[in-house]
Protein backbone atom coordinates (compact mmCIF):
# COMPACT_ATOMS: atom_id res chain seq x y z
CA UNK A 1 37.50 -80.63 2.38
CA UNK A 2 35.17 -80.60 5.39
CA UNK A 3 37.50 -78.07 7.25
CA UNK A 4 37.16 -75.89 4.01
CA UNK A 5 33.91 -76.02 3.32
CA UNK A 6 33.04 -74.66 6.92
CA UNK A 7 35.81 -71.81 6.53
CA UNK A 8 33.70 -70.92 3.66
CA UNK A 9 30.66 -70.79 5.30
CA UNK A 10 31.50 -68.79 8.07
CA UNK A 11 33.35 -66.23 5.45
CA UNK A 12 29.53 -66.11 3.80
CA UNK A 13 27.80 -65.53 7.05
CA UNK A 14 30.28 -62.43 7.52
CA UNK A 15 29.61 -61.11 4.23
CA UNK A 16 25.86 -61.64 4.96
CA UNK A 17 26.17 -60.01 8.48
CA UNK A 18 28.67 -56.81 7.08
CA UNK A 19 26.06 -56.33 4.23
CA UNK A 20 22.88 -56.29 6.35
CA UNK A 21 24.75 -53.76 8.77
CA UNK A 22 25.76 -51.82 6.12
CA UNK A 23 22.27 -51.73 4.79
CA UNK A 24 21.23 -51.06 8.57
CA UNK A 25 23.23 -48.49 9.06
CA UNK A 26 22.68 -46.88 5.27
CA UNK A 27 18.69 -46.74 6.01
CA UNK A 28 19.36 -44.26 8.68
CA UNK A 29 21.38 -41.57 6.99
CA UNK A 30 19.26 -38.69 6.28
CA UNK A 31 20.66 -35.28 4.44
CA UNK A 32 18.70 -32.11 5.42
CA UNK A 33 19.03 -28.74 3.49
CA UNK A 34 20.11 -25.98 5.80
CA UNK A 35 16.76 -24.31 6.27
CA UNK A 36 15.00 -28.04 7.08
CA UNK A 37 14.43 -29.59 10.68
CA UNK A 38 12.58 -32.69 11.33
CA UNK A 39 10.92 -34.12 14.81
CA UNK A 40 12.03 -37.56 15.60
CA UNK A 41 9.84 -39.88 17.26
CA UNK A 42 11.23 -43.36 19.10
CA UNK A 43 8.70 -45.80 19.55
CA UNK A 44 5.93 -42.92 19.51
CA UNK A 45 7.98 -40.69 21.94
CA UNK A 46 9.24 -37.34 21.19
CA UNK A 47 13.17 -37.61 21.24
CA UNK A 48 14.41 -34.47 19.51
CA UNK A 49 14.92 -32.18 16.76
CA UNK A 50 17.39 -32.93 14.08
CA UNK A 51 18.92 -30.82 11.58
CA UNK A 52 20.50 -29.65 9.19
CA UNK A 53 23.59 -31.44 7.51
CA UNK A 54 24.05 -35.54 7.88
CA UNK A 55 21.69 -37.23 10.52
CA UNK A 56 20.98 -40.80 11.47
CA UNK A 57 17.93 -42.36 12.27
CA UNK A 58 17.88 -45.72 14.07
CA UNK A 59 15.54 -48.03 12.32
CA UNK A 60 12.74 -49.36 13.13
CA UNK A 61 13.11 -47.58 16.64
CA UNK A 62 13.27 -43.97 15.55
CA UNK A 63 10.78 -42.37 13.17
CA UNK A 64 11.01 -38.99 11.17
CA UNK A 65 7.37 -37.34 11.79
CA UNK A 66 7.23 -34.13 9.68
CA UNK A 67 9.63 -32.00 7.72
CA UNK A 68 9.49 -28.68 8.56
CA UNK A 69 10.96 -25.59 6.74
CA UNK A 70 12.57 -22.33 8.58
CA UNK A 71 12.03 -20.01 5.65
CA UNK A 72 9.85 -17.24 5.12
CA UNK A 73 6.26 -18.89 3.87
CA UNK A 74 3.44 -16.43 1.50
CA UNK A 75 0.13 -17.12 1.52
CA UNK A 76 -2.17 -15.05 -0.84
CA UNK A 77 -5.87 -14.88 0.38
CA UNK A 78 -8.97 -12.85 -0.02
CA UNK A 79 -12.56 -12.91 0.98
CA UNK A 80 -15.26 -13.00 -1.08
CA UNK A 81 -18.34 -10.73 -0.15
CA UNK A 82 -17.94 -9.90 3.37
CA UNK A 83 -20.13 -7.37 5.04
CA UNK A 84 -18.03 -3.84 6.23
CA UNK A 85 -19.59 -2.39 9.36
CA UNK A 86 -21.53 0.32 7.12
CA UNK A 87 -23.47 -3.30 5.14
CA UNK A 88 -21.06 -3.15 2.67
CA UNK A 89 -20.38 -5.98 0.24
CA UNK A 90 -16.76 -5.93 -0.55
CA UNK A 91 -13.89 -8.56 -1.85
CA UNK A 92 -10.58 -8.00 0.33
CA UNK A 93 -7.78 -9.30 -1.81
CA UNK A 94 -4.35 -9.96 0.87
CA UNK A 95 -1.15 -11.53 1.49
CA UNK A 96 0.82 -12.68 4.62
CA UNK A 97 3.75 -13.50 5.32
CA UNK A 98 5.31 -15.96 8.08
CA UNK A 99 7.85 -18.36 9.17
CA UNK A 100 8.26 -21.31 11.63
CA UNK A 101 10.03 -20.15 14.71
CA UNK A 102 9.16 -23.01 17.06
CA UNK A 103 9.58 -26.43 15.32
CA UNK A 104 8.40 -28.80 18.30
CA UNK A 105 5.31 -26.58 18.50
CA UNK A 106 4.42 -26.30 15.11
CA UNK A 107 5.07 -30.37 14.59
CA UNK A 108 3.66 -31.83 18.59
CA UNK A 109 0.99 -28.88 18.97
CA UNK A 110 -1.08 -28.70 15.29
CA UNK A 111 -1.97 -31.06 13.10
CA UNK A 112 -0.62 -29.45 9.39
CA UNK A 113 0.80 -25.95 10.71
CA UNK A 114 0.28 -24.46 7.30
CA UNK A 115 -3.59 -25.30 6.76
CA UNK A 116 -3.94 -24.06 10.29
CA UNK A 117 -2.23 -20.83 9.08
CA UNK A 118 -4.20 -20.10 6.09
CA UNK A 119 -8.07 -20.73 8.06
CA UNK A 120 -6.62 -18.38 10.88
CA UNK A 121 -6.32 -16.21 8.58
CA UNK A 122 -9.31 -16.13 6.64
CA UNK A 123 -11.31 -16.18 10.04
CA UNK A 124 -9.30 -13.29 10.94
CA UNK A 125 -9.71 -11.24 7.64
CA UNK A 126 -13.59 -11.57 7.60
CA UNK A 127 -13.40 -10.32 11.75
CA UNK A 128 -11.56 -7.26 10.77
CA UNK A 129 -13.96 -6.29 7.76
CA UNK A 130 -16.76 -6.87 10.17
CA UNK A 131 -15.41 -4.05 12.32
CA UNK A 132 -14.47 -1.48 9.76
CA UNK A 133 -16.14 0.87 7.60
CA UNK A 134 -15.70 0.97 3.79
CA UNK A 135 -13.53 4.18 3.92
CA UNK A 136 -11.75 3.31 6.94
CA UNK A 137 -10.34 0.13 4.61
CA UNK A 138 -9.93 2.05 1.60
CA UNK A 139 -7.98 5.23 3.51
CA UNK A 140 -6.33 3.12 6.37
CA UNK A 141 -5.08 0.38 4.69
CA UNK A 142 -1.68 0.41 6.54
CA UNK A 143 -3.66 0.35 10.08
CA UNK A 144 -5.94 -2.11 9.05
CA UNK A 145 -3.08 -4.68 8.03
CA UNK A 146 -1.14 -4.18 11.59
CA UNK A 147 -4.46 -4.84 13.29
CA UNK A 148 -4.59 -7.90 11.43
CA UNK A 149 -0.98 -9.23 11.65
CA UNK A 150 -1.64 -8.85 15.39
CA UNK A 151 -4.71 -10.66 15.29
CA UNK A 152 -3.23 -13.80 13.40
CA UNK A 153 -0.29 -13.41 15.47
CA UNK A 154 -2.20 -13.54 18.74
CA UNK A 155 -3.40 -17.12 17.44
CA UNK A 156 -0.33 -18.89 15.79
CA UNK A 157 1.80 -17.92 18.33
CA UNK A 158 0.58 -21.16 20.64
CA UNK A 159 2.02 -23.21 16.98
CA UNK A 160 5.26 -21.85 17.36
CA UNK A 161 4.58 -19.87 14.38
CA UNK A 162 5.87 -16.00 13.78
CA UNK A 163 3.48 -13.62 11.33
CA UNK A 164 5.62 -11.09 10.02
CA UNK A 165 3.55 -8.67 8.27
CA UNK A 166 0.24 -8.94 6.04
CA UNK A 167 -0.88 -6.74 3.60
CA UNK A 168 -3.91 -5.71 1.99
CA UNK A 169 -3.42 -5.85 -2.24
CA UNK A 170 -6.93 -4.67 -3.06
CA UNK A 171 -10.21 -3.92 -1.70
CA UNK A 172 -13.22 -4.61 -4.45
CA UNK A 173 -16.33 -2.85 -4.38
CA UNK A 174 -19.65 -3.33 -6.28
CA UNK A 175 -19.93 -1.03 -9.82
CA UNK A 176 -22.84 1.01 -8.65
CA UNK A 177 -21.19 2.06 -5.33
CA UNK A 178 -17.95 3.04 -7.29
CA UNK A 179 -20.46 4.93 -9.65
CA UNK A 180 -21.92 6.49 -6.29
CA UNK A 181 -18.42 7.36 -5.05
CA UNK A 182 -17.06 8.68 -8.16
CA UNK A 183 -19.92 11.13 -8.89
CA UNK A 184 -19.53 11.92 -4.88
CA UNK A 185 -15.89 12.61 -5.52
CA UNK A 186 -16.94 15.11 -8.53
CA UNK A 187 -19.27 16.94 -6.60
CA UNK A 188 -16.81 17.26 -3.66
CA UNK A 189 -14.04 18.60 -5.64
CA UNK A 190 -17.09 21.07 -7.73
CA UNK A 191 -17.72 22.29 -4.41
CA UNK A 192 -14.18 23.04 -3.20
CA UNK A 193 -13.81 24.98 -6.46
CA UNK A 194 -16.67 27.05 -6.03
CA UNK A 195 -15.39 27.40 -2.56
CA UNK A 196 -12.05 29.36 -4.01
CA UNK A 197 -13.62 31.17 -6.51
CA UNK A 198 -15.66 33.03 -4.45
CA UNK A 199 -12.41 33.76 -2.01
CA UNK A 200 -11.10 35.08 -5.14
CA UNK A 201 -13.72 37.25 -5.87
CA UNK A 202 -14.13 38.26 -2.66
CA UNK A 203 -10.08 39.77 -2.39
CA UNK A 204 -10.71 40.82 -5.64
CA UNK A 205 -13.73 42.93 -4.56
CA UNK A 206 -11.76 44.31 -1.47
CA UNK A 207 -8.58 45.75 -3.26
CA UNK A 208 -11.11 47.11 -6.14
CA UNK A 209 -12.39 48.81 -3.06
CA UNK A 210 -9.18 49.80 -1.90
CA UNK A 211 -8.02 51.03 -5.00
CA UNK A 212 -11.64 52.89 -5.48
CA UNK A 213 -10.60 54.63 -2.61
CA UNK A 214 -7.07 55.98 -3.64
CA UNK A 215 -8.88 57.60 -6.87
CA UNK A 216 -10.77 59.16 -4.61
CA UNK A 217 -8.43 60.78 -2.70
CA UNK A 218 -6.78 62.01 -6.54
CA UNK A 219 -8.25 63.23 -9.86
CA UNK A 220 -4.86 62.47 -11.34
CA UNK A 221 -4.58 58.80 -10.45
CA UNK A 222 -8.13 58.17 -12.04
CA UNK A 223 -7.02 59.93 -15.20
CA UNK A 224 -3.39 57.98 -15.79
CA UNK A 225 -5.50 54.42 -14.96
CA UNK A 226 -7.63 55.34 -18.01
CA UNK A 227 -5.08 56.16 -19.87
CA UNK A 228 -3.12 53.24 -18.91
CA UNK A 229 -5.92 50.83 -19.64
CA UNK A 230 -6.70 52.28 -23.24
CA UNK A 231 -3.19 51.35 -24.05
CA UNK A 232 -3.28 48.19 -23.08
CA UNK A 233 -6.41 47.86 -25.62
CA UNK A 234 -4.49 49.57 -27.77
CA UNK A 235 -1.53 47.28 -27.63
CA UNK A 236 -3.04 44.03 -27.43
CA UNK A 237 -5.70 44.39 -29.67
CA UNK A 238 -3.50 46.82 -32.44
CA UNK A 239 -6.71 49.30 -32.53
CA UNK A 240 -6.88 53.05 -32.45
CA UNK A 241 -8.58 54.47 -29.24
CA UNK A 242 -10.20 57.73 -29.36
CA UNK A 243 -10.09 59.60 -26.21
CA UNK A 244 -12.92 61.46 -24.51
CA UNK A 245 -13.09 64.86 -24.29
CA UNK A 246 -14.78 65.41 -20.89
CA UNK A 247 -11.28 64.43 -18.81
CA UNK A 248 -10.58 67.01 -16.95
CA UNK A 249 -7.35 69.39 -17.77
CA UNK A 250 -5.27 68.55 -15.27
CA UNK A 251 -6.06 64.73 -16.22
CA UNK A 252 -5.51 65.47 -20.14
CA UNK A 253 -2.16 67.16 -19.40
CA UNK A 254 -0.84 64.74 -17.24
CA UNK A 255 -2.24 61.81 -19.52
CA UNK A 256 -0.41 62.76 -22.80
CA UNK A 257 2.50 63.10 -20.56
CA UNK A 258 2.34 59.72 -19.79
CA UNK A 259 1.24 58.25 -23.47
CA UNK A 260 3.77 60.10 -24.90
CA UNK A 261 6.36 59.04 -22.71
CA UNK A 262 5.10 55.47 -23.15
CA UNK A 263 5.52 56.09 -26.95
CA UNK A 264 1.61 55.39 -27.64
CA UNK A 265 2.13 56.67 -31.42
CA UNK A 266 -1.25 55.38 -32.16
CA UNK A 267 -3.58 57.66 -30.25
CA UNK A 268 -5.35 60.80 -31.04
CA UNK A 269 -6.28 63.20 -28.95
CA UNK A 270 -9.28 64.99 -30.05
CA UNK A 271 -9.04 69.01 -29.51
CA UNK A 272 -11.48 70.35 -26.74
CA UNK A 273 -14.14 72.71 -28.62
């Protein structure tokens, strides 16, 4: 019974053992998605980067220190009344986009890569407003965001983190100055009309000329334009037009021609006394 008992005890102990380094072993696992890494730390020290799939940890020696994520990160921010170079109060409404590239950097060399991100940013917006007039960020918006990329870009980069692009959504402006610019815009456009009318009134005036010039140089011509524009009133206006009787002879003869011919039914020609 003594001899059993022990057996018994020994079996327990084995049990005990294979259960705490099951438990041991269990506490370790760790399953990663495929776009996580993590930094592990043993006793404080920087060991290495894990990830993705099944890892293992070795308790109470090894230590997961951050969770980082190799996707492509937004962050939506804007500014709220900061000065253009011209003194003008604005709201710059923009979004960037970037993505961990480095994940020792971004977990050993920052505390909270993301936070970092975002007030680099900011900073960076309310720099490049600073430098740029109010029509340079409402006509070079494309310009303006590359500048900016590069400037946010220039400061991540020691994080081990990549800014793809940033772009600018919308660029507020007080109500009076948009009252100012629209009724600028009116008069601008008022002015480039004027502009072609009086090119169009100046050709005009040179071919009346030129055409002044041809009647000149023929009785004839002079006579079939009159009669060419009293049928036109005649036509569009469905009116009978009496003609003058000071055209010349040549003119009358060579204007019936042409009325008749054009089947002007509708006109009389008075008889010269």
């Amino acid at each position: 019974m003594q001899i059993f008992g022990i057996n018994e005890l020994i079996l327990g102990l084995v049990l005990v053992l294979g259960l705490f380094l099951l438990m041991f072993v269990a506490s370790g696992i760790k399953i990663l998605k495929e776009w996580e890494r993590v930094a592990i730390l043993r006793l404080g020290k920087f060991k290495a980067i894990k990830g993705p799939g099944v890892i293992w940890v070795t308790p109470m020696l090894d230590k997961v220190a951050m969770k980082v994520s190799l996707r492509l990160l937004t962050y939506a921010f804007k500014t709220e009344r900061s000065l253009t170079k011209d003194n003008v109060p604005i709201v710059v409404d923009a979004v960037m986009y970037f993505r961990v590239i480095d994940v020792e950097k971004a977990i050993l060399s920052v505390e909270r890569y993301a936070v970092a991100v975002e007030l680099a940013a900011q900073t960076s917006l309310r720099e490049t407003i600073g430098k740029a007039t109010l029509d340079e960020l409402l006509s070079e918006r494309d310009i303006i965001a590359q500048h900016l990329q590069e400037l946010i870009d220039e400061k991540t980069e020691h994080w081990g983190v990549k800014v793809t692009s940033v772009e600018i959504r919308d660029v507020v402006i007080p109500s009076a100055l948009q009252d100012a610019m629209s009724r600028e815009a009116q008069a601008d456009r008022e002015g480039r009309a004027r502009v072609i009318l009086a090119k169009a009134e100046l050709g005009a005036a040179e071919n009346m000329l030129k055409a002044a010039q041809k009647y000149e140089e023929s009785s004839v011509g002079v006579v079939l334009r009159t009669w060419n524009i009293m049928q036109e009133i005649s036509n569009n206006a469905n009116l009978i037009i009496m003609v003058p009787a000071n055209i010349p002879e040549v003119g009358t003869t060579a204007g019936i021609a042409a009325a008749m011919s054009a089947g002007t039914g509708g006109m009389k020609v008075p008889k010269k006394q």
